[in-house]
C-alpha atoms as a PDB file:
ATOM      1  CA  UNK A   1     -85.298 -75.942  28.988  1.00  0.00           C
ATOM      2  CA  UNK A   2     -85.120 -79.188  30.686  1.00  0.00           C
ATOM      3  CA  UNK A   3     -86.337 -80.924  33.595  1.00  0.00           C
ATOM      4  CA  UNK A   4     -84.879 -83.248  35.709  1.00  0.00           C
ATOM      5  CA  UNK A   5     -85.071 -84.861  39.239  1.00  0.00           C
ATOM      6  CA  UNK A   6     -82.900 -85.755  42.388  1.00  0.00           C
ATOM      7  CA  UNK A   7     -84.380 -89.139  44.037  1.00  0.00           C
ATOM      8  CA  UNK A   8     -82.108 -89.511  47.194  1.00  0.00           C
ATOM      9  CA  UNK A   9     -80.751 -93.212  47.888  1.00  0.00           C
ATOM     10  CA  UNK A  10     -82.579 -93.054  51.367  1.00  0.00           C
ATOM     11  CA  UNK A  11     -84.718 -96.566  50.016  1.00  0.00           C
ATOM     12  CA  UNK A  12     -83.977-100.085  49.655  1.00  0.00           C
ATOM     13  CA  UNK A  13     -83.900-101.245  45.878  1.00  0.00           C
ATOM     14  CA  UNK A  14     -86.341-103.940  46.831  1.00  0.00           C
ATOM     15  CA  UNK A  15     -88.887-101.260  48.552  1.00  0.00           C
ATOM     16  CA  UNK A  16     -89.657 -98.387  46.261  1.00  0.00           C
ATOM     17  CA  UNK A  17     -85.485 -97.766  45.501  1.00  0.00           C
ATOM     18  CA  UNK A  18     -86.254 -99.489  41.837  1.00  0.00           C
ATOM     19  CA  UNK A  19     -89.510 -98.458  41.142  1.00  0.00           C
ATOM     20  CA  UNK A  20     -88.661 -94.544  41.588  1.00  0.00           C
ATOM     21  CA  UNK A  21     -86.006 -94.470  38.856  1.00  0.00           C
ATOM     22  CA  UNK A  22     -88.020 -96.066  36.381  1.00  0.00           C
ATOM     23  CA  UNK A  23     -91.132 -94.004  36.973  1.00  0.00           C
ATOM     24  CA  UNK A  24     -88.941 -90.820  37.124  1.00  0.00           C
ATOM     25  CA  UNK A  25     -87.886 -92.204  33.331  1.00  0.00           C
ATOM     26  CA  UNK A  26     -91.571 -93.002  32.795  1.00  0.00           C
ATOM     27  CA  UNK A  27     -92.504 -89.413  33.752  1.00  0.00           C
ATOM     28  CA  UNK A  28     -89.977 -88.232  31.166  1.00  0.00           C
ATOM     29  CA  UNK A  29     -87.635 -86.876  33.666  1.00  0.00           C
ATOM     30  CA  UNK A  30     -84.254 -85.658  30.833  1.00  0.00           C
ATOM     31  CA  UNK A  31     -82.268 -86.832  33.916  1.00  0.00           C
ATOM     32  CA  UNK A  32     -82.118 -88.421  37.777  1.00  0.00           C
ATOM     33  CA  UNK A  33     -79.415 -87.588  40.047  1.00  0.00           C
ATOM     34  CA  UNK A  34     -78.733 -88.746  43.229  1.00  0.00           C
ATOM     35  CA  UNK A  35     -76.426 -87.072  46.254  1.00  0.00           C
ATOM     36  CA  UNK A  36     -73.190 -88.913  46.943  1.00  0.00           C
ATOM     37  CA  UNK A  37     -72.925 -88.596  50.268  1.00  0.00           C
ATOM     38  CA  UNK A  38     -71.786 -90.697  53.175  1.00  0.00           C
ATOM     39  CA  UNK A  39     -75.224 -89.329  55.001  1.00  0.00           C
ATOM     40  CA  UNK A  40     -76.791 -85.905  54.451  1.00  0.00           C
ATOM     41  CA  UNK A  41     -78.263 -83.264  57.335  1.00  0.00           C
ATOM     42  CA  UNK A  42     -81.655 -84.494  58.755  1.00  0.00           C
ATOM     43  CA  UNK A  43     -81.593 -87.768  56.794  1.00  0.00           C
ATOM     44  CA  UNK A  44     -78.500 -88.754  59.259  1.00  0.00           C
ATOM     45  CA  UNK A  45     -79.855 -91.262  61.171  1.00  0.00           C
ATOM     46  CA  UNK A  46     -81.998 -92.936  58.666  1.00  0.00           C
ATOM     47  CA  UNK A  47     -81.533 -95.300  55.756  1.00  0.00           C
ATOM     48  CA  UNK A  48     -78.732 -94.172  53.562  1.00  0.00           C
ATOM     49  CA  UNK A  49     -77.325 -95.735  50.351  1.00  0.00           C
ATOM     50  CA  UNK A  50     -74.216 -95.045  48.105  1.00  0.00           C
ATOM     51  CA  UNK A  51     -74.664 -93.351  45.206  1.00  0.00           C
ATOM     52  CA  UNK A  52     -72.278 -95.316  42.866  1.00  0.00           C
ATOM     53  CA  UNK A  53     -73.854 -98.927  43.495  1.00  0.00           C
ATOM     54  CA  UNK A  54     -77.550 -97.120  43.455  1.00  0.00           C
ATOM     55  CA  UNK A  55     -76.678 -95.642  40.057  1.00  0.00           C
ATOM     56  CA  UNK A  56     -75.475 -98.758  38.517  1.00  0.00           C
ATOM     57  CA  UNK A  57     -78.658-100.822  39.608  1.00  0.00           C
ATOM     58  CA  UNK A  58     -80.251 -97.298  38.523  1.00  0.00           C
ATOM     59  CA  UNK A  59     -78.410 -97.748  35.267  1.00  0.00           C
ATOM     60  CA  UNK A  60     -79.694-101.277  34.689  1.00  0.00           C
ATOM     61  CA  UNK A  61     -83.076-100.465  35.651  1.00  0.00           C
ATOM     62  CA  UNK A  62     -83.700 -97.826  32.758  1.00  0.00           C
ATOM     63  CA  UNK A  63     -82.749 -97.123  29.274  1.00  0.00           C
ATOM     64  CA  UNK A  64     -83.200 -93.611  27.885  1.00  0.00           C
ATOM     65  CA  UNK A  65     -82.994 -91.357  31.119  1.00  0.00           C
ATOM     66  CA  UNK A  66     -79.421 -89.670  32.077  1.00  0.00           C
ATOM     67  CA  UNK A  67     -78.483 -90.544  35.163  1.00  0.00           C
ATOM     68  CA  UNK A  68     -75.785 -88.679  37.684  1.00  0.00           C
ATOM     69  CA  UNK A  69     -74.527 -87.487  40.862  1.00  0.00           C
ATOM     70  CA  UNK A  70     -75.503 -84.040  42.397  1.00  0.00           C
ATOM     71  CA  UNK A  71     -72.864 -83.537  43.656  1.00  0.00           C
ATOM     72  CA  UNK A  72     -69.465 -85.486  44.252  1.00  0.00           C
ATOM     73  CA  UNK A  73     -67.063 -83.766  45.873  1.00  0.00           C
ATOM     74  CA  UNK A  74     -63.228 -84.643  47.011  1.00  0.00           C
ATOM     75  CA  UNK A  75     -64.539 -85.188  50.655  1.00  0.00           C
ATOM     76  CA  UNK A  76     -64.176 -88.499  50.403  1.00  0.00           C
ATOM     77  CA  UNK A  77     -63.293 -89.545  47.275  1.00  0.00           C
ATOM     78  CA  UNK A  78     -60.104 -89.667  45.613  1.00  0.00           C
ATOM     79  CA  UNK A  79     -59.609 -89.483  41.562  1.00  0.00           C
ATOM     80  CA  UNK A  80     -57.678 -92.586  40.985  1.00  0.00           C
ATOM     81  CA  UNK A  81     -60.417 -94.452  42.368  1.00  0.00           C
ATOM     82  CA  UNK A  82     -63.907 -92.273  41.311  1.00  0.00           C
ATOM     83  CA  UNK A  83     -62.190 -92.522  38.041  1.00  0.00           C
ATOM     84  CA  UNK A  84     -62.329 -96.100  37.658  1.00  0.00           C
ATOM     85  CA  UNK A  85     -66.087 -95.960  38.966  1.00  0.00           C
ATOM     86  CA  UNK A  86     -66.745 -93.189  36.953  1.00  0.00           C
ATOM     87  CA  UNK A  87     -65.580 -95.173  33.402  1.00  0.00           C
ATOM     88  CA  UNK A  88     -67.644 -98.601  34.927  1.00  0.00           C
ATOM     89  CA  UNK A  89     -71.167 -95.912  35.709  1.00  0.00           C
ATOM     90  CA  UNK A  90     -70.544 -94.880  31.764  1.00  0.00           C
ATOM     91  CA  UNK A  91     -70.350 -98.223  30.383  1.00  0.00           C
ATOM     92  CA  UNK A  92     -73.259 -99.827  32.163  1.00  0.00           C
ATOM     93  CA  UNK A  93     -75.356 -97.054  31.603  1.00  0.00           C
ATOM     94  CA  UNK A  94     -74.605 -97.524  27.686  1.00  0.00           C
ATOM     95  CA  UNK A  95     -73.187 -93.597  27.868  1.00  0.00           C
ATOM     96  CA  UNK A  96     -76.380 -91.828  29.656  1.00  0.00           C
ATOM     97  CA  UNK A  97     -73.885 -90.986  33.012  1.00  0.00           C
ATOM     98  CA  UNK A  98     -73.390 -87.171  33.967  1.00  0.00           C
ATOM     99  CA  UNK A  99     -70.776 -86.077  37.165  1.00  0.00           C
ATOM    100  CA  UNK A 100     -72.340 -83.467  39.241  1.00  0.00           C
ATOM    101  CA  UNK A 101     -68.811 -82.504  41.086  1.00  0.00           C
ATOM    102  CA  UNK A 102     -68.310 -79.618  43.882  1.00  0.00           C
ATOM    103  CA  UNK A 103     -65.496 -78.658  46.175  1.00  0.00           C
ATOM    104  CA  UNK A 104     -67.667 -80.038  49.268  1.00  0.00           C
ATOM    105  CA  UNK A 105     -69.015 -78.692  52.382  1.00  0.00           C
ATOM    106  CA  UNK A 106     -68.336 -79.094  55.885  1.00  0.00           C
ATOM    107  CA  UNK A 107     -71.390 -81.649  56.978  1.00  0.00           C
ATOM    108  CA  UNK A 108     -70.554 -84.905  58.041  1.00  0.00           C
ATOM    109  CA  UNK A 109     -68.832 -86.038  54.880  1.00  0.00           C
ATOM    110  CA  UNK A 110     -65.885 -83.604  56.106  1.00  0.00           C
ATOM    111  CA  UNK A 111     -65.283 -85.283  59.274  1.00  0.00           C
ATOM    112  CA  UNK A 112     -66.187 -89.181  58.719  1.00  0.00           C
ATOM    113  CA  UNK A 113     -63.012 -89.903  58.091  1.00  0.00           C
ATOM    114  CA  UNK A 114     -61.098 -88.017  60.324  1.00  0.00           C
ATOM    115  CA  UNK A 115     -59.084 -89.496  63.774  1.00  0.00           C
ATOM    116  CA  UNK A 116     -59.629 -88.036  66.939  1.00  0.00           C
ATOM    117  CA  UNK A 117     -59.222 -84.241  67.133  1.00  0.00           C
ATOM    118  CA  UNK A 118     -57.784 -83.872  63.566  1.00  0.00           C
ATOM    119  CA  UNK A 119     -59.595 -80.783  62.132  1.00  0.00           C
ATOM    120  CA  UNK A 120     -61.441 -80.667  58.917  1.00  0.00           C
ATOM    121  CA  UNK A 121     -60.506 -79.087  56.151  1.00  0.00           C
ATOM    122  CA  UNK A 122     -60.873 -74.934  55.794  1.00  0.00           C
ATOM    123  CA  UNK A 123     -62.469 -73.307  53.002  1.00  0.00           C
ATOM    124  CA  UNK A 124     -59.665 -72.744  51.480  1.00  0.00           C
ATOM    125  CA  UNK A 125     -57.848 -76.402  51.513  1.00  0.00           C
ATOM    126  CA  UNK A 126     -61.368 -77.928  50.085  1.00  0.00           C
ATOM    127  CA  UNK A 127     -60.987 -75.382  47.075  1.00  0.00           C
ATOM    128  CA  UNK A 128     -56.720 -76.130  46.782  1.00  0.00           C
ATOM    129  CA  UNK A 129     -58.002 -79.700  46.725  1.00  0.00           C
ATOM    130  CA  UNK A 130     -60.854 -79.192  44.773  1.00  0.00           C
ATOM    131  CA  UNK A 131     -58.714 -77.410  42.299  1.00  0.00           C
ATOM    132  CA  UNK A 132     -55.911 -80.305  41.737  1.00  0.00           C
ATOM    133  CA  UNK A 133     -58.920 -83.203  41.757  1.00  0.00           C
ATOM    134  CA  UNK A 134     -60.806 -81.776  38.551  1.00  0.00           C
ATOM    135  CA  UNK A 135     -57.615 -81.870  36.580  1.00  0.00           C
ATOM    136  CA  UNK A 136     -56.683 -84.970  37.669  1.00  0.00           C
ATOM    137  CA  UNK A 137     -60.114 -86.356  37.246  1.00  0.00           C
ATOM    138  CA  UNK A 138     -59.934 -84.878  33.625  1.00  0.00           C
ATOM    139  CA  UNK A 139     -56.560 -86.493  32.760  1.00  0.00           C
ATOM    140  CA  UNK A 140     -57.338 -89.787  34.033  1.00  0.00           C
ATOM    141  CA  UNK A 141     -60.473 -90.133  32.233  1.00  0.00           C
ATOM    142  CA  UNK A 142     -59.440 -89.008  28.623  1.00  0.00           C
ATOM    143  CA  UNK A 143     -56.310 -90.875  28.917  1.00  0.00           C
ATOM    144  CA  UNK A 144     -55.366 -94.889  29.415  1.00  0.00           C
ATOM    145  CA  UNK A 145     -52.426 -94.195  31.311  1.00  0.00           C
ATOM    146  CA  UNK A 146     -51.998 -91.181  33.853  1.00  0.00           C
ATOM    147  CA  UNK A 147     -48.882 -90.419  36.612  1.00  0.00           C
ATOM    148  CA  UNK A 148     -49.132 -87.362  38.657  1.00  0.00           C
ATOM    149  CA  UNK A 149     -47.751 -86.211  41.915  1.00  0.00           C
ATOM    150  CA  UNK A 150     -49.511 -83.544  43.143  1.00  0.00           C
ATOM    151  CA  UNK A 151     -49.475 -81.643  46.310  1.00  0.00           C
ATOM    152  CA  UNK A 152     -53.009 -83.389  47.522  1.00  0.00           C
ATOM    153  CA  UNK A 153     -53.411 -86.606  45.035  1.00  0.00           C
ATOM    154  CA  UNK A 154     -50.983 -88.999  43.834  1.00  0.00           C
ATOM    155  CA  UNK A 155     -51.186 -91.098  40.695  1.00  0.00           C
ATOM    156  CA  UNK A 156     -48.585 -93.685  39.854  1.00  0.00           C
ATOM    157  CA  UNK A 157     -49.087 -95.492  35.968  1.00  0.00           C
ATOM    158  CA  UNK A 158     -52.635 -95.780  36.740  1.00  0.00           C
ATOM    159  CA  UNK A 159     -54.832 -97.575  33.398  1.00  0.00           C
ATOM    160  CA  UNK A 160     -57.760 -96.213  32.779  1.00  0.00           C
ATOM    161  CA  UNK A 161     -58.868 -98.818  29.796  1.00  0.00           C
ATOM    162  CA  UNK A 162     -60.745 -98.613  27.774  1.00  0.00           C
ATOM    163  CA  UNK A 163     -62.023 -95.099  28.855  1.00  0.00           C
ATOM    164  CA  UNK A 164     -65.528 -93.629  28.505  1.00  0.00           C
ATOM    165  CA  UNK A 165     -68.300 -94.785  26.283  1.00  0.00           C
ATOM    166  CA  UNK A 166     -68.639 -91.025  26.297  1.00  0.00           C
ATOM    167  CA  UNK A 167     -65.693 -89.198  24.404  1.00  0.00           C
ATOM    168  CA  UNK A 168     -63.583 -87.646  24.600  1.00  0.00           C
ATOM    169  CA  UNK A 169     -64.952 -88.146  28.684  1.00  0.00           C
ATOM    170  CA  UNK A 170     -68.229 -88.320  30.485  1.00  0.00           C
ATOM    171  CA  UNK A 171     -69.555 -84.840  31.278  1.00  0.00           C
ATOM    172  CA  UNK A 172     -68.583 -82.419  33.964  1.00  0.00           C
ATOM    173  CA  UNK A 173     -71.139 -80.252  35.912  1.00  0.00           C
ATOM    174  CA  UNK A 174     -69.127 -78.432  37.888  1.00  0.00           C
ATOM    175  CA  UNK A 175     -71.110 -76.557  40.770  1.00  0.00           C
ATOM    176  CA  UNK A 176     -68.925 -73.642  41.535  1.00  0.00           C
ATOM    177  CA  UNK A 177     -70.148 -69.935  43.029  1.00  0.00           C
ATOM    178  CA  UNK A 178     -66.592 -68.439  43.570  1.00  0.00           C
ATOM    179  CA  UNK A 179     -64.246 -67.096  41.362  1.00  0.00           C
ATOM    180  CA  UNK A 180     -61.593 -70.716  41.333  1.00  0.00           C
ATOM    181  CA  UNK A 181     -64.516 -73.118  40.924  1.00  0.00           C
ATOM    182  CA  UNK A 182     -66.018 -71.425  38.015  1.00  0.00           C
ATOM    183  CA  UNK A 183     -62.699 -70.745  36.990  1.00  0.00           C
ATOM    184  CA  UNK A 184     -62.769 -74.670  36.669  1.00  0.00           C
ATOM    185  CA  UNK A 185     -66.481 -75.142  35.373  1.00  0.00           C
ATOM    186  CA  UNK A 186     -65.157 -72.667  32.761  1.00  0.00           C
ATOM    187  CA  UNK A 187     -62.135 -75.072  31.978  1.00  0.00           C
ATOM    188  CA  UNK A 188     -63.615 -78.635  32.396  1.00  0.00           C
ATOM    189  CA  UNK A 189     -67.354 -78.729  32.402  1.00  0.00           C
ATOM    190  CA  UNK A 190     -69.480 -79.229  30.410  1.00  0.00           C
ATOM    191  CA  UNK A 191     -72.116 -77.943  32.481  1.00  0.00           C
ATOM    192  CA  UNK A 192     -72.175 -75.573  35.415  1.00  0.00           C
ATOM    193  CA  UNK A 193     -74.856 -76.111  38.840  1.00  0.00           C
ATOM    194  CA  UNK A 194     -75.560 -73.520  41.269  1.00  0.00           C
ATOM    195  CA  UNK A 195     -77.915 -73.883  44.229  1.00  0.00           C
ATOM    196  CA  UNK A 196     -78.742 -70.224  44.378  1.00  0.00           C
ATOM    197  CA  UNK A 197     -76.997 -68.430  47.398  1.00  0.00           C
ATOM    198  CA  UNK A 198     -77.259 -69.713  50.367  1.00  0.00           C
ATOM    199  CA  UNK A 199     -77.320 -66.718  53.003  1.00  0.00           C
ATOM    200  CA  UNK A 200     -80.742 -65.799  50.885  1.00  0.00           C
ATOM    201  CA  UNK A 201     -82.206 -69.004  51.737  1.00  0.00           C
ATOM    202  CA  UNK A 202     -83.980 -67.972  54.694  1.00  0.00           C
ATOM    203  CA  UNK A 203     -84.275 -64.713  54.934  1.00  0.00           C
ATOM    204  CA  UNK A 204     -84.454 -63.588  51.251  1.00  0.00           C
ATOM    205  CA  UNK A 205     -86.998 -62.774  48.746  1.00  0.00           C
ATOM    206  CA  UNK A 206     -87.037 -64.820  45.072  1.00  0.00           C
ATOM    207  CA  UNK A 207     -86.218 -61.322  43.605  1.00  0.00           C
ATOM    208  CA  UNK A 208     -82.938 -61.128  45.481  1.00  0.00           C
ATOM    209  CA  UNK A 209     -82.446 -64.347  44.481  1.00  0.00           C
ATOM    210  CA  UNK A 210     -82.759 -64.122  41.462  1.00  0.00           C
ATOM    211  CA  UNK A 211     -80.461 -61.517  41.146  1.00  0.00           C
ATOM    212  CA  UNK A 212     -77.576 -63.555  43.033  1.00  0.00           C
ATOM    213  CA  UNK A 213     -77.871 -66.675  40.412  1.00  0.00           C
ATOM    214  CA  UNK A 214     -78.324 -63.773  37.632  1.00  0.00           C
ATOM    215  CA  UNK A 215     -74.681 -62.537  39.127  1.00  0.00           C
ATOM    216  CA  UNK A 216     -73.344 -66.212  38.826  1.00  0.00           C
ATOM    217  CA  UNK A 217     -74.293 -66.480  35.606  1.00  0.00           C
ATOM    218  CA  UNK A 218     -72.872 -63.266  34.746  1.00  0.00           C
ATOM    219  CA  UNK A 219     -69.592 -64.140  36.655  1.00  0.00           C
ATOM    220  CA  UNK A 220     -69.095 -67.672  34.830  1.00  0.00           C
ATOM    221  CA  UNK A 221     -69.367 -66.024  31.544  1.00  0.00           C
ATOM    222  CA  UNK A 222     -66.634 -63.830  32.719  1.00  0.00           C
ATOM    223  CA  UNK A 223     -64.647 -66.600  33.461  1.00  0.00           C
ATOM    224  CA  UNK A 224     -65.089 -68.471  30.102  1.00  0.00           C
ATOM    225  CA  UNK A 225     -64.287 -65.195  28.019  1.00  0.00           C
ATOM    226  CA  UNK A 226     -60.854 -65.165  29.910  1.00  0.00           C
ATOM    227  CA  UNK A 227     -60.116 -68.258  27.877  1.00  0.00           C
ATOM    228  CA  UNK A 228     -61.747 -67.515  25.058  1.00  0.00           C
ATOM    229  CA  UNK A 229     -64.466 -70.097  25.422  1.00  0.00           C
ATOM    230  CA  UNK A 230     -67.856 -69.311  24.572  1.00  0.00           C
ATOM    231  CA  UNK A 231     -70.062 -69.274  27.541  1.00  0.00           C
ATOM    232  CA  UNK A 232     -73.392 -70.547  25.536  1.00  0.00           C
ATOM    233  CA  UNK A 233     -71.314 -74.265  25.261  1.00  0.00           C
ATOM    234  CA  UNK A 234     -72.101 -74.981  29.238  1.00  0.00           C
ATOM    235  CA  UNK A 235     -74.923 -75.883  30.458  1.00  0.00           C
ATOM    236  CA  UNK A 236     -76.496 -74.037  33.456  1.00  0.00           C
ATOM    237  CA  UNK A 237     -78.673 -76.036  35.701  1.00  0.00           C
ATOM    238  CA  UNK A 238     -80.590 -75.236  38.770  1.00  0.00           C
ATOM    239  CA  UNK A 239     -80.403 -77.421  41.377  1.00  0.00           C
ATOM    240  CA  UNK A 240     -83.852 -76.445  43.226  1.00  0.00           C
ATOM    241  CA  UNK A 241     -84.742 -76.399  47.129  1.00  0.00           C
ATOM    242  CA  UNK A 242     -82.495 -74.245  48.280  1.00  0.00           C
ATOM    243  CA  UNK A 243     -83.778 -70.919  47.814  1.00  0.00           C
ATOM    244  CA  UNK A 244     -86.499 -68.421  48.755  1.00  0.00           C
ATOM    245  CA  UNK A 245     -88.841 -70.174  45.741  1.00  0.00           C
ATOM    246  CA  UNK A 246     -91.388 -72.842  46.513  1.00  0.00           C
ATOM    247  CA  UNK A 247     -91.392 -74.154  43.078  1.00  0.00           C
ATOM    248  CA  UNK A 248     -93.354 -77.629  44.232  1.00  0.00           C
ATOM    249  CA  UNK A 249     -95.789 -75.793  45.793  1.00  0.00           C
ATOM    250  CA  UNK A 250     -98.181 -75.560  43.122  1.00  0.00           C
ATOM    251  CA  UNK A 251     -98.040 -76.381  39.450  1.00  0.00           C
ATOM    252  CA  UNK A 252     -98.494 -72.635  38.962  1.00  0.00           C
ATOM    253  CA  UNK A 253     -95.671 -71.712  41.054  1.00  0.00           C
ATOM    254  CA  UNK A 254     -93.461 -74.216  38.755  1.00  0.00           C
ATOM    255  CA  UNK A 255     -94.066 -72.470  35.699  1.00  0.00           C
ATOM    256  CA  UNK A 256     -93.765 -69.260  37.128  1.00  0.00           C
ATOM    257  CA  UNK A 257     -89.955 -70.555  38.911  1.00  0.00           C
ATOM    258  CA  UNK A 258     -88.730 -72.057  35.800  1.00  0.00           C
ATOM    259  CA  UNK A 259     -89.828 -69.365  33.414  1.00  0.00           C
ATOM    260  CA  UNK A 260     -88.516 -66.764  35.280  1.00  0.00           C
ATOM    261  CA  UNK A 261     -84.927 -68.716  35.744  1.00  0.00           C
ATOM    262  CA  UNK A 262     -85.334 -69.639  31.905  1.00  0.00           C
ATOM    263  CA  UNK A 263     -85.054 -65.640  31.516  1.00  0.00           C
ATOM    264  CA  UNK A 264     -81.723 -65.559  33.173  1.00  0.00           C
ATOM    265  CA  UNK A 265     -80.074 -68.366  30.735  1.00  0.00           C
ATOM    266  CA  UNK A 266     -81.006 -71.770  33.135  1.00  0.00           C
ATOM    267  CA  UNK A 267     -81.507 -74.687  30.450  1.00  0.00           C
ATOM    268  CA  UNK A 268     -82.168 -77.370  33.437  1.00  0.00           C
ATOM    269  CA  UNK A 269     -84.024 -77.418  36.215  1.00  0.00           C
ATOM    270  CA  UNK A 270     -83.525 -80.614  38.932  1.00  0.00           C
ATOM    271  CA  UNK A 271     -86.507 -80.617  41.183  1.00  0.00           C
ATOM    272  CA  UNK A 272     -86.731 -83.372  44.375  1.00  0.00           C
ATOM    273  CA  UNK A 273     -88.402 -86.769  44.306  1.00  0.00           C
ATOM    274  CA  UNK A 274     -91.030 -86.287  47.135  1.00  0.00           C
ATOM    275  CA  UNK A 275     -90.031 -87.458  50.319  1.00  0.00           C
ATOM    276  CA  UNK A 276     -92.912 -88.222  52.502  1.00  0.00           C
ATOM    277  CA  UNK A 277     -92.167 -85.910  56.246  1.00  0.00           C
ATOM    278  CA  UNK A 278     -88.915 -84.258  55.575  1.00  0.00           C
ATOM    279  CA  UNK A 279     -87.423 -81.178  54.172  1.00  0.00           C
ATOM    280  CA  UNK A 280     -88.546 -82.633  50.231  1.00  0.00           C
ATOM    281  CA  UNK A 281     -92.069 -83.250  51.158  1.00  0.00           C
ATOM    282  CA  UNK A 282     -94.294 -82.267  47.863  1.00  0.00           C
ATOM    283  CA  UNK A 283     -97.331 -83.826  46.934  1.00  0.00           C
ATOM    284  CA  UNK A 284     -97.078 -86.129  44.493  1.00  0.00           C
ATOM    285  CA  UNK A 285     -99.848 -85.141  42.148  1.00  0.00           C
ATOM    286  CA  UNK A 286     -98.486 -81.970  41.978  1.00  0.00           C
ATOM    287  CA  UNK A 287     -95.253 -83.203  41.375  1.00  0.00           C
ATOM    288  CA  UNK A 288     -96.226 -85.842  38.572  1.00  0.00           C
ATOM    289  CA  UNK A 289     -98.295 -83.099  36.775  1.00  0.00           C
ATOM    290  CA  UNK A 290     -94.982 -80.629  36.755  1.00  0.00           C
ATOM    291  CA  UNK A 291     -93.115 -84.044  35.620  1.00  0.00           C
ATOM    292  CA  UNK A 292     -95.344 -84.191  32.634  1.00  0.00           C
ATOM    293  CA  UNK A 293     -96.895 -81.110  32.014  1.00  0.00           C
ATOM    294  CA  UNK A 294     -94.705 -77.908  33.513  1.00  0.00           C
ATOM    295  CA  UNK A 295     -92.428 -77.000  30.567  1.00  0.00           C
ATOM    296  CA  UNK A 296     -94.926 -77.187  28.215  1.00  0.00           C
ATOM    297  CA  UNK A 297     -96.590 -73.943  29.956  1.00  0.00           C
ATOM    298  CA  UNK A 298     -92.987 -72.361  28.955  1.00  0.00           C
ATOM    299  CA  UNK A 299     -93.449 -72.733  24.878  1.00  0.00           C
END
């Protein structure tokens, strides 16, 4: 198993922004993420960052540490344009850069964009859309020239040169719970993320939760034996906060998270840099001794 960390772009570079990555790849973190979001929930009206220009200076700021985004989503990104960010993230980063992707929510990336009383997208348009921008993402970065005229994206001769340090492309960690988006972490990824399930987050017990991911799991290998792929070559990671668990709560409660989710086939686990009086708050000791101590409970 691995472990990894999210460290949200909520702080300047020049006050605590640097210094986090390179401790994270100090504490032996296998990777940092970052949301790419245009703001996120009850960090709204603070500072906010983007992720792609905090990754590169993220990127130049470290040198063994895999770096990524947990997760993009079509939102508010197209693939002609991620893809030429995506190929620029991979070459400064000397090959280390990993896309989280999802189909997206319905938080205030949805509706940024839109003009008065246009309505956001349904459940089902984010997954239609979600559905034609993997492909497209897929083409454009394994190829150095890419048309396509599709029902939500267009592409017209677009050069993609010289491609990904990565090859044949960076990695894809699709996070997908339904049956189309792990349908296309069973196609394209290289990695699949789940958050757990959501309607447990509250009300449920770890148990039940553990069932639910122990029902994605099953679910995606379903999906990759309906194209014959082995479902051992993806990745499954564990995006944590977002379930009954406490896993930060104690160093003991780590091990006992992340062995039991090691028993149901998770190889990462992406825990949250501390965030001082929000919904991440952890103590840091606790956190630094998981950093550098918690899988070794798990040999």
């Amino acid at each position: 198993m691995r472990l990894s960390t999210v460290i949200l772009p909520e702080r300047r570079w020049s006050e605590g922004g640097r210094e986090a990555w390179q401790r994270a790849e100090e504490l032996g973190f296998h990777a940092a993420y970052t949301y790419d979001h245009l703001s996120w929930r009850t960090f709204r009206d603070g500072p906010w960052f983007g992720a792609v220009p905090t990754l590169t200076a993220a990127a130049t700021a470290t040198s063994r540490m895999r770096l990524g985004t947990l997760v993009t989503s079509p939102n508010f990104r197209h693939p002609v344009t991620l893809a030429k960010e995506l190929i620029s993230l991979d070459d400064i980063s000397g090959g280390r850069f990993t896309l989280g992707i999802g189909a997206g929510g319905n938080g205030f990336d949805a509706t940024a964009l839109l003009k008065d009383g246009q309505e956001p997208w349904t459940p089902r348009e984010r997954a239609d859309r979600f559905a034609e921008f993997v492909p497209l993402l897929d083409r454009l970065l394994t190829h150095d020239v890419v048309s396509h005229d599709g029902e939500h994206y267009s592409a017209s001769e677009v050069r993609n040169i010289p491609g990904c340090v990565q090859r044949p492309r960076l990695p894809f960690a699709v996070a997908a719970t339904g049956p189309r988006g792990l349908r296309l972490a069973a196609r394209h990824g290289q990695a699949w993320v789940t958050t757990g399930d959501p309607k447990l987050f509250e009300t449920g017990t770890p148990e039940e939760s553990r069932a639910a991911v122990a029902g994605q799991i099953e679910r995606l290998g379903a999906a990759c034996e309906a194209i014959d792929r082995d479902p051992a070559e993806l990745d499954k990671i564990m995006l944590t906060g977002f379930t009954p668990d406490r896993p930060l709560a104690s160093f003991d409660a780590f091990v006992d998270f992340a062995g039991r989710h090691a028993e149901l086939g998770i190889d990462e686990i992406v825990i949250h840099w501390p965030i001082a009086d929000s919904v991440f708050a952890a103590d840091p000791v606790i956190f630094e001794k998981i950093a550098t101590e918690g899988l070794a409970q798990l040999a």
